[in-house]
PDB file of N, CA and C in Angstrom:
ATOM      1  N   UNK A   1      18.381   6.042 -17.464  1.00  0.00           N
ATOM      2  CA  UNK A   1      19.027   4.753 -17.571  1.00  0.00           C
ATOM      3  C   UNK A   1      18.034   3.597 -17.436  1.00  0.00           C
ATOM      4  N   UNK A   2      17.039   3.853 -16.739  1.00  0.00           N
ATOM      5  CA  UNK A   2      15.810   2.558 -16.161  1.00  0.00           C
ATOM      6  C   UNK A   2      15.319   2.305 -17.414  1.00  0.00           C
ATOM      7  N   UNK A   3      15.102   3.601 -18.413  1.00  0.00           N
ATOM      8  CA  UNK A   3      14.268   3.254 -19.409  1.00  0.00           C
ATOM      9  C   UNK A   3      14.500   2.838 -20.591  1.00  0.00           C
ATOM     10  N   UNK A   4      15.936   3.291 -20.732  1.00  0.00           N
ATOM     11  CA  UNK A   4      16.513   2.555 -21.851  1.00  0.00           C
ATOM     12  C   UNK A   4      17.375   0.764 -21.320  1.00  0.00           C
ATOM     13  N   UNK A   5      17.364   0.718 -20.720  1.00  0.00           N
ATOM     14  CA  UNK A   5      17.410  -0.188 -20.094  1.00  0.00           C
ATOM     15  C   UNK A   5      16.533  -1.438 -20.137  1.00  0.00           C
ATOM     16  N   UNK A   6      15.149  -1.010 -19.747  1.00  0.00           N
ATOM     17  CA  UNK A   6      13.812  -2.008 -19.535  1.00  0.00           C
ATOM     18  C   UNK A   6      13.591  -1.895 -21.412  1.00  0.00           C
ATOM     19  N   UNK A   7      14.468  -0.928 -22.109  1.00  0.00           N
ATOM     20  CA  UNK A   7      14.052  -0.799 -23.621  1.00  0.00           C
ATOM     21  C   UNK A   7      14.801  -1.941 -24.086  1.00  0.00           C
ATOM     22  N   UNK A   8      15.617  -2.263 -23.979  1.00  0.00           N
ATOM     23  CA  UNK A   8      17.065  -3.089 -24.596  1.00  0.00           C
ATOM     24  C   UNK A   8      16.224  -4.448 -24.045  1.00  0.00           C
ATOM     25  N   UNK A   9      16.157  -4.648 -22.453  1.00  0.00           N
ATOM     26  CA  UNK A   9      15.318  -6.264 -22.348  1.00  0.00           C
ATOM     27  C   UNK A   9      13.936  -7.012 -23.230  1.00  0.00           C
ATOM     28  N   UNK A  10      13.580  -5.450 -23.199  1.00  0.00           N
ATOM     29  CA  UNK A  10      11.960  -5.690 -23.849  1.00  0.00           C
ATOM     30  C   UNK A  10      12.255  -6.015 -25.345  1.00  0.00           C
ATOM     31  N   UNK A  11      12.925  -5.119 -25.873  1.00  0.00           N
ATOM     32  CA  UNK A  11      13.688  -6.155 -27.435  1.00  0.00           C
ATOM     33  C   UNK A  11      14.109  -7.623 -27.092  1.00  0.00           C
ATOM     34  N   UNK A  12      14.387  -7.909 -26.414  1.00  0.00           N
ATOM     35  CA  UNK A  12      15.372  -9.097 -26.344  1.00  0.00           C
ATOM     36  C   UNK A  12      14.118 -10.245 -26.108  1.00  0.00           C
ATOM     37  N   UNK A  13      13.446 -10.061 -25.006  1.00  0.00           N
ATOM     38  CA  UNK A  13      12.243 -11.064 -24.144  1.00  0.00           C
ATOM     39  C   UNK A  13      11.174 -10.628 -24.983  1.00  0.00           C
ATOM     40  N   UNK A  14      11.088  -9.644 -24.983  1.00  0.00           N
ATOM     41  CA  UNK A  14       9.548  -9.362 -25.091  1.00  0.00           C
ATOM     42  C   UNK A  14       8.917  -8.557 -24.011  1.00  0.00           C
ATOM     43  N   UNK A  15       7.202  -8.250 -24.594  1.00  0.00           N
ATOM     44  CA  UNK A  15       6.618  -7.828 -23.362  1.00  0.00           C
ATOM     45  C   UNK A  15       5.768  -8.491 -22.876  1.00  0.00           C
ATOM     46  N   UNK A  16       5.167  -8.876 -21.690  1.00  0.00           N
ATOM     47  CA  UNK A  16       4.251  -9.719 -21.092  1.00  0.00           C
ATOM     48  C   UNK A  16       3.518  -8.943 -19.958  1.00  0.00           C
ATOM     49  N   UNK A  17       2.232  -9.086 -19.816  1.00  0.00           N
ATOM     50  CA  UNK A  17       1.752  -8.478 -18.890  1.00  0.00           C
ATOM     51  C   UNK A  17       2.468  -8.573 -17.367  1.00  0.00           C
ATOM     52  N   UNK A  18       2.770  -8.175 -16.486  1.00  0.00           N
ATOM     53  CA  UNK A  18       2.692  -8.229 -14.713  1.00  0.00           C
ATOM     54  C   UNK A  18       2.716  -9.869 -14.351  1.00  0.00           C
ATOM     55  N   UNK A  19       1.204  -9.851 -14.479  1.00  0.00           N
ATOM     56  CA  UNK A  19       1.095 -10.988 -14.165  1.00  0.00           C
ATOM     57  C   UNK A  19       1.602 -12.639 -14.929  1.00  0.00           C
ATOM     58  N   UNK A  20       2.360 -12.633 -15.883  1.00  0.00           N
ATOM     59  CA  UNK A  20       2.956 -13.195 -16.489  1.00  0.00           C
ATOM     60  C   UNK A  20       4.421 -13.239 -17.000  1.00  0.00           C
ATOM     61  N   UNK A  21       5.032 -11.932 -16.936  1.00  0.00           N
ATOM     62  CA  UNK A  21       6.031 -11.519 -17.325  1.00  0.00           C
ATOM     63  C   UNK A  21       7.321 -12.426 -16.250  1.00  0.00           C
ATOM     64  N   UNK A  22       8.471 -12.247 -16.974  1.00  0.00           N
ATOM     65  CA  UNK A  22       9.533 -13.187 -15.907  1.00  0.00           C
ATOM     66  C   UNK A  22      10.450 -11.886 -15.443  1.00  0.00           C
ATOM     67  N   UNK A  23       9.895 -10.691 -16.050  1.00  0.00           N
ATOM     68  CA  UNK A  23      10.712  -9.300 -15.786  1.00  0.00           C
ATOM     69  C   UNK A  23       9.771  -8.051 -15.360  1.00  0.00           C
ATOM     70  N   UNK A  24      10.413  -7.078 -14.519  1.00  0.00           N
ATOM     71  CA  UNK A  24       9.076  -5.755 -14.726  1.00  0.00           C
ATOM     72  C   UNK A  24       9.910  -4.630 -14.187  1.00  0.00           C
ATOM     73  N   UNK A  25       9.442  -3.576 -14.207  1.00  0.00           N
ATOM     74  CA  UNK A  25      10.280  -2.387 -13.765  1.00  0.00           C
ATOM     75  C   UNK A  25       9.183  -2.050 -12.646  1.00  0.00           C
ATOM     76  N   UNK A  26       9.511  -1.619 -11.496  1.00  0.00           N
ATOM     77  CA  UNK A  26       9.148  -1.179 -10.317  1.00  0.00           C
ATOM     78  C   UNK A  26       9.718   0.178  -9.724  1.00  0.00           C
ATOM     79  N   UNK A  27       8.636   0.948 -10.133  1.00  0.00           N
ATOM     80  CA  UNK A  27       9.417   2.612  -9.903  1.00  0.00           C
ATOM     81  C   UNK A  27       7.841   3.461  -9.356  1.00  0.00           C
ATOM     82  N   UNK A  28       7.930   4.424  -8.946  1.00  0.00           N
ATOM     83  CA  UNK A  28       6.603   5.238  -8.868  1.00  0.00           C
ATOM     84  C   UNK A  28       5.758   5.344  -9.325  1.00  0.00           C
ATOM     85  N   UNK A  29       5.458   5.348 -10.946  1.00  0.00           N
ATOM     86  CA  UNK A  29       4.338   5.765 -12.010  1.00  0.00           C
ATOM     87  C   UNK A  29       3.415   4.415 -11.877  1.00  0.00           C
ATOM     88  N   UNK A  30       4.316   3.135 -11.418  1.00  0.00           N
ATOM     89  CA  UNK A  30       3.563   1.700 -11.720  1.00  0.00           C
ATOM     90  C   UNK A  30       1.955   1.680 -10.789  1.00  0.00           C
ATOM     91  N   UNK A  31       1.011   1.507 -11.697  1.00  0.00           N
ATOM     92  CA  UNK A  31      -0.245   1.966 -10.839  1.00  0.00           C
ATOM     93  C   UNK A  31      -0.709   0.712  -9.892  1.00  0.00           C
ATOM     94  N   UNK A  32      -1.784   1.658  -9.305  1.00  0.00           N
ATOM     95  CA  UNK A  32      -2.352   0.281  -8.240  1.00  0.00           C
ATOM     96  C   UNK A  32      -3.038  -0.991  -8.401  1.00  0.00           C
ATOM     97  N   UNK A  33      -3.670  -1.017  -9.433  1.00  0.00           N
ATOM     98  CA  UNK A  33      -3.989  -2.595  -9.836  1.00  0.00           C
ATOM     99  C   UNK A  33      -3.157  -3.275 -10.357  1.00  0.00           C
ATOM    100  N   UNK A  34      -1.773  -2.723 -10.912  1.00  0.00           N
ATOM    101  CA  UNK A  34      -0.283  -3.473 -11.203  1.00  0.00           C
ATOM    102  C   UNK A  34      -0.001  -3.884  -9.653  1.00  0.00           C
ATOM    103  N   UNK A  35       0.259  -2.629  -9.321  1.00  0.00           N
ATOM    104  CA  UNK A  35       0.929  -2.707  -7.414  1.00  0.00           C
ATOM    105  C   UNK A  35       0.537  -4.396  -7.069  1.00  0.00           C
ATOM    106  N   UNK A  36      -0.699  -4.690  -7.041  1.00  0.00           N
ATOM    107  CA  UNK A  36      -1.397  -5.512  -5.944  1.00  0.00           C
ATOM    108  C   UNK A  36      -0.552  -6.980  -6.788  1.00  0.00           C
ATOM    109  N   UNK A  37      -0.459  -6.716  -8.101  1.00  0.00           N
ATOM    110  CA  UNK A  37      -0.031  -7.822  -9.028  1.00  0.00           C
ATOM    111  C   UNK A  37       1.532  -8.203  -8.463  1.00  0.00           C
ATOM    112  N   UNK A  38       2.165  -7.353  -8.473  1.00  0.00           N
ATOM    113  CA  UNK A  38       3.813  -7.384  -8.126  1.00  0.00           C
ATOM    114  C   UNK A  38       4.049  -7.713  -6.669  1.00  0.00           C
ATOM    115  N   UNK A  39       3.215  -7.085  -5.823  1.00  0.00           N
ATOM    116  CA  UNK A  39       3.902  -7.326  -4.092  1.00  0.00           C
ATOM    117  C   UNK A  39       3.198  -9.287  -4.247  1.00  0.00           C
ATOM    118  N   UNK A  40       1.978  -9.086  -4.754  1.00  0.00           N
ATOM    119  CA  UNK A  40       1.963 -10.637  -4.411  1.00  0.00           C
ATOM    120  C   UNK A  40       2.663 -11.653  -5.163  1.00  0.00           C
ATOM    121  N   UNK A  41       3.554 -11.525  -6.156  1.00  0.00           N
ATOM    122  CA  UNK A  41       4.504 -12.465  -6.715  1.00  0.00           C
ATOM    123  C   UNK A  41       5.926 -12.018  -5.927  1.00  0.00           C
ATOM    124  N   UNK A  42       6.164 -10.562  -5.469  1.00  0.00           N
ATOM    125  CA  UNK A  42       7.337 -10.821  -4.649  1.00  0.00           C
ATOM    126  C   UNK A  42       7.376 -11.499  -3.541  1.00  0.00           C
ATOM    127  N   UNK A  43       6.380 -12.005  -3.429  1.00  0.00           N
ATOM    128  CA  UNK A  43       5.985 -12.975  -1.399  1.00  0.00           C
ATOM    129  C   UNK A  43       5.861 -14.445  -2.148  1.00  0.00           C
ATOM    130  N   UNK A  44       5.924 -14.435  -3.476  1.00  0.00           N
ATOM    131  CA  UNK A  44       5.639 -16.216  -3.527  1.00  0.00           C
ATOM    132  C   UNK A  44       7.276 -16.409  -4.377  1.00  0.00           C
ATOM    133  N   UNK A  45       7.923 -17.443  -3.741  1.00  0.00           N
ATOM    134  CA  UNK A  45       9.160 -18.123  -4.328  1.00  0.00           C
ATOM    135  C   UNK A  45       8.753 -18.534  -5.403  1.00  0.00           C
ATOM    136  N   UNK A  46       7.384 -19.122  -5.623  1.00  0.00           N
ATOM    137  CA  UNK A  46       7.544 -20.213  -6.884  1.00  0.00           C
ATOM    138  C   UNK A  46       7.112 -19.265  -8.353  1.00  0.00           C
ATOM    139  N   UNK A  47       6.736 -18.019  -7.872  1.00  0.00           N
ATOM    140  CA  UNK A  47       6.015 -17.468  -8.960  1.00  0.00           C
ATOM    141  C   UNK A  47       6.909 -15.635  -9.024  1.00  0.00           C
ATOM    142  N   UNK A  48       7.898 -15.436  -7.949  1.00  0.00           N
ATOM    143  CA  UNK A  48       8.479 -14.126  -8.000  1.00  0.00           C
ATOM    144  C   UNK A  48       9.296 -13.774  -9.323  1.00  0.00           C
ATOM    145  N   UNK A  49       9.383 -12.793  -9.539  1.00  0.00           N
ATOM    146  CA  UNK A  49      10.279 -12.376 -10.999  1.00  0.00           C
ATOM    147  C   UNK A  49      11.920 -12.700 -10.784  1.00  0.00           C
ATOM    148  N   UNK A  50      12.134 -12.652 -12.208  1.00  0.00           N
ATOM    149  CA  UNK A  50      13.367 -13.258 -12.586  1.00  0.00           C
ATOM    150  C   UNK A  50      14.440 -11.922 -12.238  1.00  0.00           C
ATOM    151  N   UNK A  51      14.360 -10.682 -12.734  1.00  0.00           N
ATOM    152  CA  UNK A  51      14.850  -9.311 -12.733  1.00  0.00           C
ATOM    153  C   UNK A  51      13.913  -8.498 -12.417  1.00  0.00           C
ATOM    154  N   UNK A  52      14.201  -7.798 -11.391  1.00  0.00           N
ATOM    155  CA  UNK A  52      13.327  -6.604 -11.450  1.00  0.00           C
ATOM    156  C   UNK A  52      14.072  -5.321 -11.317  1.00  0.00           C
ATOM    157  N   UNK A  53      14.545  -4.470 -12.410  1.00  0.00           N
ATOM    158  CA  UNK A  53      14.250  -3.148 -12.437  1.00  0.00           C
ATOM    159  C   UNK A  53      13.908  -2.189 -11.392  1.00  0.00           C
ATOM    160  N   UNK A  54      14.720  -1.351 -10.421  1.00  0.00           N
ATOM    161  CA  UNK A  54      13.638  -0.939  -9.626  1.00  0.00           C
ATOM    162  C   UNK A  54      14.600   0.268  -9.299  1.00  0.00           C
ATOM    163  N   UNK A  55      13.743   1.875  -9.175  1.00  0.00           N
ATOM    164  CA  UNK A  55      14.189   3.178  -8.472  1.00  0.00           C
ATOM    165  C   UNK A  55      13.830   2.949  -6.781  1.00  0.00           C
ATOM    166  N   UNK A  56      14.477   4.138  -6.457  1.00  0.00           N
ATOM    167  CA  UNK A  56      14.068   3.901  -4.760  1.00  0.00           C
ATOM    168  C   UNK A  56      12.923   3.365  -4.203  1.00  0.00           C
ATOM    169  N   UNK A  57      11.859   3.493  -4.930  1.00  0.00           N
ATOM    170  CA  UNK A  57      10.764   2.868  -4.609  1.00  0.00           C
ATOM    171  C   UNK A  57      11.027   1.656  -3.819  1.00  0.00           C
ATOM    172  N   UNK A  58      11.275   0.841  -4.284  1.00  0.00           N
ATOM    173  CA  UNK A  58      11.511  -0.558  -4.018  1.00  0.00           C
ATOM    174  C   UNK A  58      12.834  -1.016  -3.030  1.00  0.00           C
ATOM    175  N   UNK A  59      13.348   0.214  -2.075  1.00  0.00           N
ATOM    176  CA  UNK A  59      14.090   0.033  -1.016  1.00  0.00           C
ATOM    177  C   UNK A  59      13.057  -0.178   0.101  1.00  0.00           C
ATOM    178  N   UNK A  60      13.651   0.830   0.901  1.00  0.00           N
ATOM    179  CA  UNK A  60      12.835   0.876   2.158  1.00  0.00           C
ATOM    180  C   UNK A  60      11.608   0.148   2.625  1.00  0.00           C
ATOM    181  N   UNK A  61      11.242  -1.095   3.271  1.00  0.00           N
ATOM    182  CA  UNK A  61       9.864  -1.723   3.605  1.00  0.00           C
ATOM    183  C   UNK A  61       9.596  -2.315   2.102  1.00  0.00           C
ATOM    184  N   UNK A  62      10.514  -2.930   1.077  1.00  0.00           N
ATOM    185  CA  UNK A  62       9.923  -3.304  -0.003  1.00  0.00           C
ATOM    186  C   UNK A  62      10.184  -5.106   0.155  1.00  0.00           C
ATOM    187  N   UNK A  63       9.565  -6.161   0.681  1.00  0.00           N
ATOM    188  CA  UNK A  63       9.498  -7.433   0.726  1.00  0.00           C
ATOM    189  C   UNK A  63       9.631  -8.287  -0.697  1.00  0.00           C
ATOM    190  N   UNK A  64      10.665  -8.906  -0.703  1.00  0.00           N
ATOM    191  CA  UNK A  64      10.769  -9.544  -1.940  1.00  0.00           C
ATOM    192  C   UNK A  64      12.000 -10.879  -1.722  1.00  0.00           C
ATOM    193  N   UNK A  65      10.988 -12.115  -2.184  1.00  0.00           N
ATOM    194  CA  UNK A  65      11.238 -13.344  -1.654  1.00  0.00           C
ATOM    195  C   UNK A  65      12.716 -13.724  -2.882  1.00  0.00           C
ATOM    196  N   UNK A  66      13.885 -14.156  -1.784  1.00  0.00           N
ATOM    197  CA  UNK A  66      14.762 -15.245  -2.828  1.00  0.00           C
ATOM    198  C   UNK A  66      15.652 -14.379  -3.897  1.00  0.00           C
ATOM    199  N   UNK A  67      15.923 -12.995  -3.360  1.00  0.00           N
ATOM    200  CA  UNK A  67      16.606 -12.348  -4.176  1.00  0.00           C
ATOM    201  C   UNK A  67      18.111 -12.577  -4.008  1.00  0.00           C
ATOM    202  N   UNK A  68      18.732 -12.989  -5.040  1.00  0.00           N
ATOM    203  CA  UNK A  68      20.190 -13.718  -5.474  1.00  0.00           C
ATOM    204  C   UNK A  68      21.201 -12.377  -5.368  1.00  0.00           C
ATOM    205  N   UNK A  69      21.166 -11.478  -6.522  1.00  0.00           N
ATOM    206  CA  UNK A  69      21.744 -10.708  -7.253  1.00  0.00           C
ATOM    207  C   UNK A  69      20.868  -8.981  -7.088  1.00  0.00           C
ATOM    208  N   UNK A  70      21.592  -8.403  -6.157  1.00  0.00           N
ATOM    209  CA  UNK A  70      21.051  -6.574  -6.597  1.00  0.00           C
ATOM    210  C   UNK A  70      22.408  -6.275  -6.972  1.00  0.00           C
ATOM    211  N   UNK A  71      22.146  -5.410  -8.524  1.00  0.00           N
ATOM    212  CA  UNK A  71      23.212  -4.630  -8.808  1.00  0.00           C
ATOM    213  C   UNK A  71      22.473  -3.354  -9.219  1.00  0.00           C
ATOM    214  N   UNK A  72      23.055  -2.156  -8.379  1.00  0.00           N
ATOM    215  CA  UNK A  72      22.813  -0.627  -8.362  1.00  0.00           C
ATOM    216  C   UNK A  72      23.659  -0.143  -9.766  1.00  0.00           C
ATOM    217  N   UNK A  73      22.987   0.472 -10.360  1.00  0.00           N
ATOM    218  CA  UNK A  73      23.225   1.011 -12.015  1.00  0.00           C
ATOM    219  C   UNK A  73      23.851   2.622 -11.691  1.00  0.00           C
ATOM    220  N   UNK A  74      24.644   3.476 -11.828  1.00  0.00           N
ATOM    221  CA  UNK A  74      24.775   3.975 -11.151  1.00  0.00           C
ATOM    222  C   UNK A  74      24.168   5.216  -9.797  1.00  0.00           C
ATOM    223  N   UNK A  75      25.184   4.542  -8.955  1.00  0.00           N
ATOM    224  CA  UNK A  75      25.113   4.881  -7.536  1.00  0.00           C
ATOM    225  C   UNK A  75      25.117   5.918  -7.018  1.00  0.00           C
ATOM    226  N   UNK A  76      23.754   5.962  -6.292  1.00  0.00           N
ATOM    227  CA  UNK A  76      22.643   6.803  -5.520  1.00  0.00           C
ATOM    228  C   UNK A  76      23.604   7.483  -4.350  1.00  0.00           C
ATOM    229  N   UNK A  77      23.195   9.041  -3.916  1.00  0.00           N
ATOM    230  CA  UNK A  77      24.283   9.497  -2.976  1.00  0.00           C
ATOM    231  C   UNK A  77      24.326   8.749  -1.914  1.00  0.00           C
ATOM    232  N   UNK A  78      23.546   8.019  -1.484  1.00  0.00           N
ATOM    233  CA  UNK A  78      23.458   7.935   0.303  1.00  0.00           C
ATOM    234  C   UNK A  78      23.991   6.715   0.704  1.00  0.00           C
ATOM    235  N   UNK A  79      24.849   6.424   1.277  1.00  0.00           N
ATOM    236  CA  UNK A  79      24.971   5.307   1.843  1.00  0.00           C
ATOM    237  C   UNK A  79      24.249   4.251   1.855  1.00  0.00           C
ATOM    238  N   UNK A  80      23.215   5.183   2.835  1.00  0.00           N
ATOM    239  CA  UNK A  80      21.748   4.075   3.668  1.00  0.00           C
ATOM    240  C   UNK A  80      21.226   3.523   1.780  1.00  0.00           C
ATOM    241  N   UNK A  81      21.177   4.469   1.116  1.00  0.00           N
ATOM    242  CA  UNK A  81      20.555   3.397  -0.186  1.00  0.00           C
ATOM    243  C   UNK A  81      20.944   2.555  -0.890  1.00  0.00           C
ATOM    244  N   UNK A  82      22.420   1.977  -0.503  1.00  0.00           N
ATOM    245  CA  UNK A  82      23.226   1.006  -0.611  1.00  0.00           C
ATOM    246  C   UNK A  82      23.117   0.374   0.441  1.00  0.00           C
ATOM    247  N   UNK A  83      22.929   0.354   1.233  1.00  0.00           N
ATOM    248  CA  UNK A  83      22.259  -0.615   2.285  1.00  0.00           C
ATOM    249  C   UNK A  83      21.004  -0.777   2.306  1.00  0.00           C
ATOM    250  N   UNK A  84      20.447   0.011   2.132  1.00  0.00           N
ATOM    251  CA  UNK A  84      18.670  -0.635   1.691  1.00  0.00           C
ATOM    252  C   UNK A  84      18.784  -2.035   0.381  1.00  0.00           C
ATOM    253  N   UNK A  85      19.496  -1.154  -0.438  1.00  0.00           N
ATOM    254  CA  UNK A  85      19.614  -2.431  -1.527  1.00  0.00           C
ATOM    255  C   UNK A  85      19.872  -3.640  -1.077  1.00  0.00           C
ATOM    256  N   UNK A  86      21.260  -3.767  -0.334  1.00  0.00           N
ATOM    257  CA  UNK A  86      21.578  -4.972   0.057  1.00  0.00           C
ATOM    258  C   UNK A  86      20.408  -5.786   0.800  1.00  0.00           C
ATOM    259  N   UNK A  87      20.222  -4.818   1.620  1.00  0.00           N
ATOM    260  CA  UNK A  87      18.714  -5.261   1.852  1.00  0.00           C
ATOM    261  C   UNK A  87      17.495  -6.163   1.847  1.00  0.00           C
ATOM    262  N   UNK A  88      17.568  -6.080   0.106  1.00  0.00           N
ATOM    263  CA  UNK A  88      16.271  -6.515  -0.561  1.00  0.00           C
ATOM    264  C   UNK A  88      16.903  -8.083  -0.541  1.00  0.00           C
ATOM    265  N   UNK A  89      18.098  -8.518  -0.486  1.00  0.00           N
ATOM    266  CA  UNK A  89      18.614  -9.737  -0.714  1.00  0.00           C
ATOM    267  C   UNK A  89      18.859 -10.993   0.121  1.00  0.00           C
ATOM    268  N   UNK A  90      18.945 -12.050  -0.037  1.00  0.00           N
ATOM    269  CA  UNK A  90      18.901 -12.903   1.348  1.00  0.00           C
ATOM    270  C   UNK A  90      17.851 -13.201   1.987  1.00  0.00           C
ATOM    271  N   UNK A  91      16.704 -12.923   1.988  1.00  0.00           N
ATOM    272  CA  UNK A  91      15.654 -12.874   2.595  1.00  0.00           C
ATOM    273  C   UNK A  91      14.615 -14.054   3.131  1.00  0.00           C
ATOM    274  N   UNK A  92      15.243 -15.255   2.382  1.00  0.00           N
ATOM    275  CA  UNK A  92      14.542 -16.285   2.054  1.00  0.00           C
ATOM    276  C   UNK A  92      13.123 -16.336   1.492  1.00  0.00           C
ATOM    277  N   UNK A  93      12.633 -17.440   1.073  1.00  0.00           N
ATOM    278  CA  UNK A  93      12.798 -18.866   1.992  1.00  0.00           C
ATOM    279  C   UNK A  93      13.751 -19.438   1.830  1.00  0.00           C
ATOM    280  N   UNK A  94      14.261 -19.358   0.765  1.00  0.00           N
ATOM    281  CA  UNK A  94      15.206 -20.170   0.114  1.00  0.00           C
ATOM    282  C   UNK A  94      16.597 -20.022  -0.216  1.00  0.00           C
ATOM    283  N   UNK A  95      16.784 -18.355  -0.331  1.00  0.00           N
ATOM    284  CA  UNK A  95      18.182 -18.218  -0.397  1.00  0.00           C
ATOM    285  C   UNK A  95      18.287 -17.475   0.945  1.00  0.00           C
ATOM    286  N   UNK A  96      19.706 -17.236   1.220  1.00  0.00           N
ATOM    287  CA  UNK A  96      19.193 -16.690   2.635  1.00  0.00           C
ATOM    288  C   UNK A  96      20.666 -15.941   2.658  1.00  0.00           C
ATOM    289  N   UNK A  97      21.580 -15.817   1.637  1.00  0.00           N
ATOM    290  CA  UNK A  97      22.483 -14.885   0.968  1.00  0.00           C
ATOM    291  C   UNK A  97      22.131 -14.510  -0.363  1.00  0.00           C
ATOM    292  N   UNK A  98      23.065 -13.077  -0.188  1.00  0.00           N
ATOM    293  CA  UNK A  98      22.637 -12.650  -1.912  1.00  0.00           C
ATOM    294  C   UNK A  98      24.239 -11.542  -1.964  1.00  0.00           C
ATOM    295  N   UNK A  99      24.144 -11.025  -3.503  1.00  0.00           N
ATOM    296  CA  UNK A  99      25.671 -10.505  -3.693  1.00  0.00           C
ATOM    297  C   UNK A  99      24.904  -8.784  -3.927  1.00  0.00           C
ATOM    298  N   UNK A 100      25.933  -8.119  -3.473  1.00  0.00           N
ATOM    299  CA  UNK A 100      25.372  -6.367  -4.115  1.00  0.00           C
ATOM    300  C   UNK A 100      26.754  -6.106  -5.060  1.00  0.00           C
ATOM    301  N   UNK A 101      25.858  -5.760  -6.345  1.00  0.00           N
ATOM    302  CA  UNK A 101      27.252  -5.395  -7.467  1.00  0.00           C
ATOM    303  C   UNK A 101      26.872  -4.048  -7.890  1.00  0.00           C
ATOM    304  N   UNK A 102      27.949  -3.202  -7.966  1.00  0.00           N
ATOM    305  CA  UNK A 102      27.762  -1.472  -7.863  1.00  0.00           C
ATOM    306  C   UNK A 102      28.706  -1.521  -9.369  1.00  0.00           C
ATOM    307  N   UNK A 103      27.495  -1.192 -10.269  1.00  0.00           N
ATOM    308  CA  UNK A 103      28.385  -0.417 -11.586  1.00  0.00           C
ATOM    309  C   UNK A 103      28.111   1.083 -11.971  1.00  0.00           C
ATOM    310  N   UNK A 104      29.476   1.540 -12.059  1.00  0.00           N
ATOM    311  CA  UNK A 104      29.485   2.914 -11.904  1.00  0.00           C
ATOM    312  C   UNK A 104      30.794   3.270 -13.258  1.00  0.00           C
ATOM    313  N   UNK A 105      30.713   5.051 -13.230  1.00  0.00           N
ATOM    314  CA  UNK A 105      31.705   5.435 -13.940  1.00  0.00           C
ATOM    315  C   UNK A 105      32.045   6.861 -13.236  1.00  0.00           C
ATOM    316  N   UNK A 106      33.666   7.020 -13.597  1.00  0.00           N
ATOM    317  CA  UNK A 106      33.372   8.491 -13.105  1.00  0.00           C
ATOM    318  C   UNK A 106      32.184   9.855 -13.075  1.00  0.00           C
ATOM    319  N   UNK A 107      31.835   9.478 -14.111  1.00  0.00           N
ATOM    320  CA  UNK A 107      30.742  10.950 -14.431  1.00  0.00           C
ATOM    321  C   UNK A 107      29.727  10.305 -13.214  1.00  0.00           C
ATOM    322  N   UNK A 108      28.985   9.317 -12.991  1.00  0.00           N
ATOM    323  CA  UNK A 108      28.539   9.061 -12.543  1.00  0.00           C
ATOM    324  C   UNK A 108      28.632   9.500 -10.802  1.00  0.00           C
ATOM    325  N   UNK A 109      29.770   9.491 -10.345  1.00  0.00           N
ATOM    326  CA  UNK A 109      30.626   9.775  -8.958  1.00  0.00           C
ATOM    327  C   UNK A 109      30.318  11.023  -9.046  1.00  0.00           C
ATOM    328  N   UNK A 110      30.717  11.772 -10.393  1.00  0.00           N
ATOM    329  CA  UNK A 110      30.829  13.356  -9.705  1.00  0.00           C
ATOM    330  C   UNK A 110      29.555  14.075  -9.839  1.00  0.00           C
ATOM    331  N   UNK A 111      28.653  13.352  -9.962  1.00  0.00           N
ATOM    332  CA  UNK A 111      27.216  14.026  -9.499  1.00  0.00           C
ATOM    333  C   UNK A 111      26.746  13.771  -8.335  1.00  0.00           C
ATOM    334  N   UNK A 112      26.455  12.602  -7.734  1.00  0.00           N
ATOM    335  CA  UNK A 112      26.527  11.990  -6.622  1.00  0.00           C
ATOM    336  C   UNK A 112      27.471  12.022  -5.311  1.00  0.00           C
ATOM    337  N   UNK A 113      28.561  13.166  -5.208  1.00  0.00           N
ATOM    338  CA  UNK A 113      29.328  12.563  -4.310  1.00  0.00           C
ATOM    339  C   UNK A 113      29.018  14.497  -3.825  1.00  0.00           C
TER     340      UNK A 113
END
């Protein structure tokens, strides 16, 4: 789903490097001279991404400034990773609420549950 997904935006926007892009996907494979590119635009308000795309990676200990909107694509077994998500949101500086939107379908439930 991540990849057809980041496929459908990338038609739409375009592609732009990391360091320029207003979008990026954040999952495991993303290497370390990207890494250093992404954590330091998630710590700056004026320069953080617009959407970010992201697998579990980007729960647990993942810092990311001014996040409005997490919506989980479908939903991960665990609780706690619906609360990690929520998580990522609110954080400030600037916003200091955010909304969690869960889209799902049955098929989706009966793998996960």
């Amino acid at each position: 789903h991540l990849g057809n997904t980041a496929d459908i935006i990338g038609q739409k926007l375009g592609y732009q490097s990391p360091e320029k892009a207003s979008w990026i996907q954040f999952h495991s494979l993303v290497d370390p001279l990207t890494l250093q590119e992404i954590y330091k635009r998630f710590n700056n308000p004026t320069s953080c991404y617009r959407l970010i795309l992201m697998t579990t990676k980007g729960l647990c200990g993942t810092h990311i400034v001014d996040v409005e909107r997490c919506i989980m694509i479908r939903p991960m077994s665990s609780p706690h990773d619906l609360m990690q998500l929520m998580g990522r949101g609110g954080r400030g500086p600037n916003l200091h609420e955010s909304a969690l939107e869960v889209i799902w379908n049955n098929s989706d439930l009966s793998t996960n549950v």
